[in-house]
Protein backbone atom coordinates (compact mmCIF):
# COMPACT_ATOMS: atom_id res chain seq x y z
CA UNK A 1 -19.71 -14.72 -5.42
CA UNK A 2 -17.67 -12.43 -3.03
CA UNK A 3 -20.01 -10.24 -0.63
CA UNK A 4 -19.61 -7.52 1.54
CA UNK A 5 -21.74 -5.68 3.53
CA UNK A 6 -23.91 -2.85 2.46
CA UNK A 7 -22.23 0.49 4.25
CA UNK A 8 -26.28 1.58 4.79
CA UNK A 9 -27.99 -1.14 6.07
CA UNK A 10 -25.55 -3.47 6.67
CA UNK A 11 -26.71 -6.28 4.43
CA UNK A 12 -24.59 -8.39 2.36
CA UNK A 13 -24.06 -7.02 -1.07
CA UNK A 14 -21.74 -7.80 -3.94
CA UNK A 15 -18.35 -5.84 -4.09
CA UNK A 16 -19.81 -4.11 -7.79
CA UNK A 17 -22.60 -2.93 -5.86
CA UNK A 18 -20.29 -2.21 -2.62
CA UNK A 19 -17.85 -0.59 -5.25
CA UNK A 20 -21.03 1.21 -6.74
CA UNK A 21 -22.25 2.96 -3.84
CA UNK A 22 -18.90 3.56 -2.43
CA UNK A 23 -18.51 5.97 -5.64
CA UNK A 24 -22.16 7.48 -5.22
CA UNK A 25 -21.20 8.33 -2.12
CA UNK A 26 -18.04 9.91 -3.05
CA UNK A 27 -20.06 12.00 -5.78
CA UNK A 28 -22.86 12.91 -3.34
CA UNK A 29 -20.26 14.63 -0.94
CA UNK A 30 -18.36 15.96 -3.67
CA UNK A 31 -21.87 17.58 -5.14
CA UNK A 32 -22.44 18.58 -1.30
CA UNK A 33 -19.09 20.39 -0.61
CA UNK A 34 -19.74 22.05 -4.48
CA UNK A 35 -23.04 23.11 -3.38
CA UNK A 36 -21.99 24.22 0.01
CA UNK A 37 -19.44 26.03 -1.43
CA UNK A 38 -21.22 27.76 -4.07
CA UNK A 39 -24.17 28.79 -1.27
CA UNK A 40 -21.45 30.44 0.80
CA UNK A 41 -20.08 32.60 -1.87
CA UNK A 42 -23.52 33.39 -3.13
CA UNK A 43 -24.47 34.47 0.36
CA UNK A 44 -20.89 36.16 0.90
CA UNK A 45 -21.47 38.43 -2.45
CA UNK A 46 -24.79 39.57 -1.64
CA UNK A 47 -23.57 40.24 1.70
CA UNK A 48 -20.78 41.89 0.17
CA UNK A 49 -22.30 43.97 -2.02
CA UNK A 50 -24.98 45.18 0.26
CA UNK A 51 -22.39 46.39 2.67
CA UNK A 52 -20.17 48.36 0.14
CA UNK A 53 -24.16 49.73 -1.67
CA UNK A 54 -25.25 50.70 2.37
CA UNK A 55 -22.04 52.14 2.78
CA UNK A 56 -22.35 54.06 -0.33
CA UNK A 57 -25.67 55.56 0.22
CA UNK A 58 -24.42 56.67 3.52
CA UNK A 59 -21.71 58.79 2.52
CA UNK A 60 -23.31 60.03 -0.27
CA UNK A 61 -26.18 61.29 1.77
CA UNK A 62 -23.84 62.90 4.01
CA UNK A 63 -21.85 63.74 1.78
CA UNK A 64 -24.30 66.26 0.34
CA UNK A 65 -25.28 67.72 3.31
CA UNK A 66 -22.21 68.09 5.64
CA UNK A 67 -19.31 70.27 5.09
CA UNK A 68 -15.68 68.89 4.70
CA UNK A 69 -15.19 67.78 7.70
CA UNK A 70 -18.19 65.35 8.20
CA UNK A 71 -17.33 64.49 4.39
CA UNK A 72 -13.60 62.91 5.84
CA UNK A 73 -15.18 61.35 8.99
CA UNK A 74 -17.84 59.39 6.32
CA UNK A 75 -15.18 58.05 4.18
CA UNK A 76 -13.23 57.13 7.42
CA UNK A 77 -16.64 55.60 8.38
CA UNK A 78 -16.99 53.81 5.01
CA UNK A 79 -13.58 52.52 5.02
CA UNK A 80 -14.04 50.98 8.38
CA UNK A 81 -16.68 48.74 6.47
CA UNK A 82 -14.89 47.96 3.47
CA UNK A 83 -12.45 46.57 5.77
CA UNK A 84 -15.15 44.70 7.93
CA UNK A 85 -16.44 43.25 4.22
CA UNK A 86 -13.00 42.20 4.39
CA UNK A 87 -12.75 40.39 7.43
CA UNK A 88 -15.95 38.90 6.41
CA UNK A 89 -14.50 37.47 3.56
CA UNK A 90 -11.50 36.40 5.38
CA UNK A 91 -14.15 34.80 7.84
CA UNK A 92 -15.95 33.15 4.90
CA UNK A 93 -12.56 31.67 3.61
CA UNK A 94 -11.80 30.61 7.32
CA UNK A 95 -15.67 28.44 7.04
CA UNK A 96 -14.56 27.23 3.74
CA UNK A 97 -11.21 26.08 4.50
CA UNK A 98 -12.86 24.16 7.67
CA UNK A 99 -15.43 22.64 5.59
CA UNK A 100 -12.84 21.27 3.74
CA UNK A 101 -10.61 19.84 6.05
CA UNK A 102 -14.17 18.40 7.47
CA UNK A 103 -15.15 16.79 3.99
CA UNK A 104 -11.92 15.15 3.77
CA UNK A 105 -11.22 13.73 7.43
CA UNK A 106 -15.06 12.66 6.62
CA UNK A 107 -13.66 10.88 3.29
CA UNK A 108 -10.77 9.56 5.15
CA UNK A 109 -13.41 8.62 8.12
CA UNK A 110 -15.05 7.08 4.83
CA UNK A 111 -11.92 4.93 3.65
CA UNK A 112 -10.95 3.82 6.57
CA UNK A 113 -14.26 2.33 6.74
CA UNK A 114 -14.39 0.68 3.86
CA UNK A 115 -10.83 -0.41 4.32
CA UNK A 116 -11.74 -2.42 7.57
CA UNK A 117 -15.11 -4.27 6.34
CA UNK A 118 -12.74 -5.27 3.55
CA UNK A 119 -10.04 -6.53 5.94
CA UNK A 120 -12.49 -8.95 7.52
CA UNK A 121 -14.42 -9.95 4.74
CA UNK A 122 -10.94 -11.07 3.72
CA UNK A 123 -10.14 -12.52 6.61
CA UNK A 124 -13.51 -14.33 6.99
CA UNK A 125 -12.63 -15.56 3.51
CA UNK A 126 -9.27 -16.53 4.54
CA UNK A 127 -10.50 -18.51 7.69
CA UNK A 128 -13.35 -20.07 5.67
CA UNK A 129 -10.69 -21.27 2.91
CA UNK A 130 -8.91 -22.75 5.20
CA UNK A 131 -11.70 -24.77 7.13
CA UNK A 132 -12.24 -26.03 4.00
CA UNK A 133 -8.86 -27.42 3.19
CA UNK A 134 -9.25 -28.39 6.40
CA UNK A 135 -12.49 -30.36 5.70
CA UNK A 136 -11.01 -31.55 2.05
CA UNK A 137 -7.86 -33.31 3.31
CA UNK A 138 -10.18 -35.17 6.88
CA UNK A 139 -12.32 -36.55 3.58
CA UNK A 140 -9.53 -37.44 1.67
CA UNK A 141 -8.15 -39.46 4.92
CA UNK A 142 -11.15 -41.10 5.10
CA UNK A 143 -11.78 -41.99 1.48
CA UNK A 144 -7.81 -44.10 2.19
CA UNK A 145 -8.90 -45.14 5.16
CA UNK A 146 -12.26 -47.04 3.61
CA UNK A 147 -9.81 -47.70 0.25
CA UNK A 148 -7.22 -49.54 2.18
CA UNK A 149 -10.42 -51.38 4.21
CA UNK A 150 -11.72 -52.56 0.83
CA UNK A 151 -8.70 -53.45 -0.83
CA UNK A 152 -6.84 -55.10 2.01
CA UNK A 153 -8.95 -58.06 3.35
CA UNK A 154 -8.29 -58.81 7.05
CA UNK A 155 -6.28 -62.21 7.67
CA UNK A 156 -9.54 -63.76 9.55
CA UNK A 157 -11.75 -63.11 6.36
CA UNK A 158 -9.28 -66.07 4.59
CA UNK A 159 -11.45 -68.89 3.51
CA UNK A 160 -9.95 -72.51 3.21
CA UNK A 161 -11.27 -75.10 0.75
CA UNK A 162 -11.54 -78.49 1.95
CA UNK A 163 -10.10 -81.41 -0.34
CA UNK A 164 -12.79 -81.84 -2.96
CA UNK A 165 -12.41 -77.79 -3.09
CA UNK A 166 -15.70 -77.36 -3.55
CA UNK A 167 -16.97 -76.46 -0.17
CA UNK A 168 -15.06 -73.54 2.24
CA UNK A 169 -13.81 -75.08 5.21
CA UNK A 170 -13.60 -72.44 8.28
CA UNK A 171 -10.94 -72.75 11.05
């Protein structure tokens, strides 16, 4: 069974599971930039809107009461925050463009990660492989070397019958 280590806790797991959470944790920050993302534009419309309602209400009031000339300064007033809603939006794109260049160097951070634990479990696998090739062919040596010890008697083990035959005769 091939194992790898857990990106969490650090504990071996097997590469479905490693695979598994590698993809949850894809999905979580995907469902975190999307929420992020939707929060800010929420936030940025309300914001929006209750600049362009107070700015509204302002000049109306005026509006109503002043003559012409306070009438031109208000709209000079109100345009000034239309075009500060503006750079608030262009703010708010500025945050949402660097929150994505943040999610993805944090998905590349991510990948190279994994990339590296995967290197060395395959290099641990590698080395391991090869100790045991290692180990395979020292048994295999052994296993001739006791072969050729049973099979080939040595010269002094040669037993001489004497001349009935019957009974070995040492010399």
């Amino acid at each position: 069974m091939d194992e790898t280590k857990c990106p969490y806790c650090g504990q071996p797991i097997t590469r479905e599971e490693y695979r598994r959470i590698k993809r949850r944790m894809e999905q979580e920050a995907s469902q975190q930039f999307d929420e992020a993302q939707k929060q800010l534009e929420k936030e940025h419309k309300k914001e929006l809107i209750s600049v362009k309602k107070q700015a509204e209400e302002k000049a109306n009031r005026k509006a109503s009461k002043l003559a012409k000339q306070l009438v031109a300064e208000e709209k000079k007033k109100t345009k000034e925050e239309i075009k500060r809603a503006k750079d608030l939006e262009k703010q708010l794109q500025r945050q949402k463009n660097d929150a994505n260049k943040l999610i993805k160097e944090k998905e590349k951070e991510a990948q190279r990660k994994a990339e590296e634990i995967q290197a060395k479990e395959q290099e641990k696998f590698k080395k391991e492989r090869e100790r045991t090739k290692e180990l395979e062919k020292q048994i295999r040596k052994q296993r001739e070397d006791v072969d050729k010890l049973i099979v080939t008697p040595h010269p002094s083990d040669t037993i001489f019958f004497g001349r009935g035959g019957r009974e070995p005769v040492s010399r």
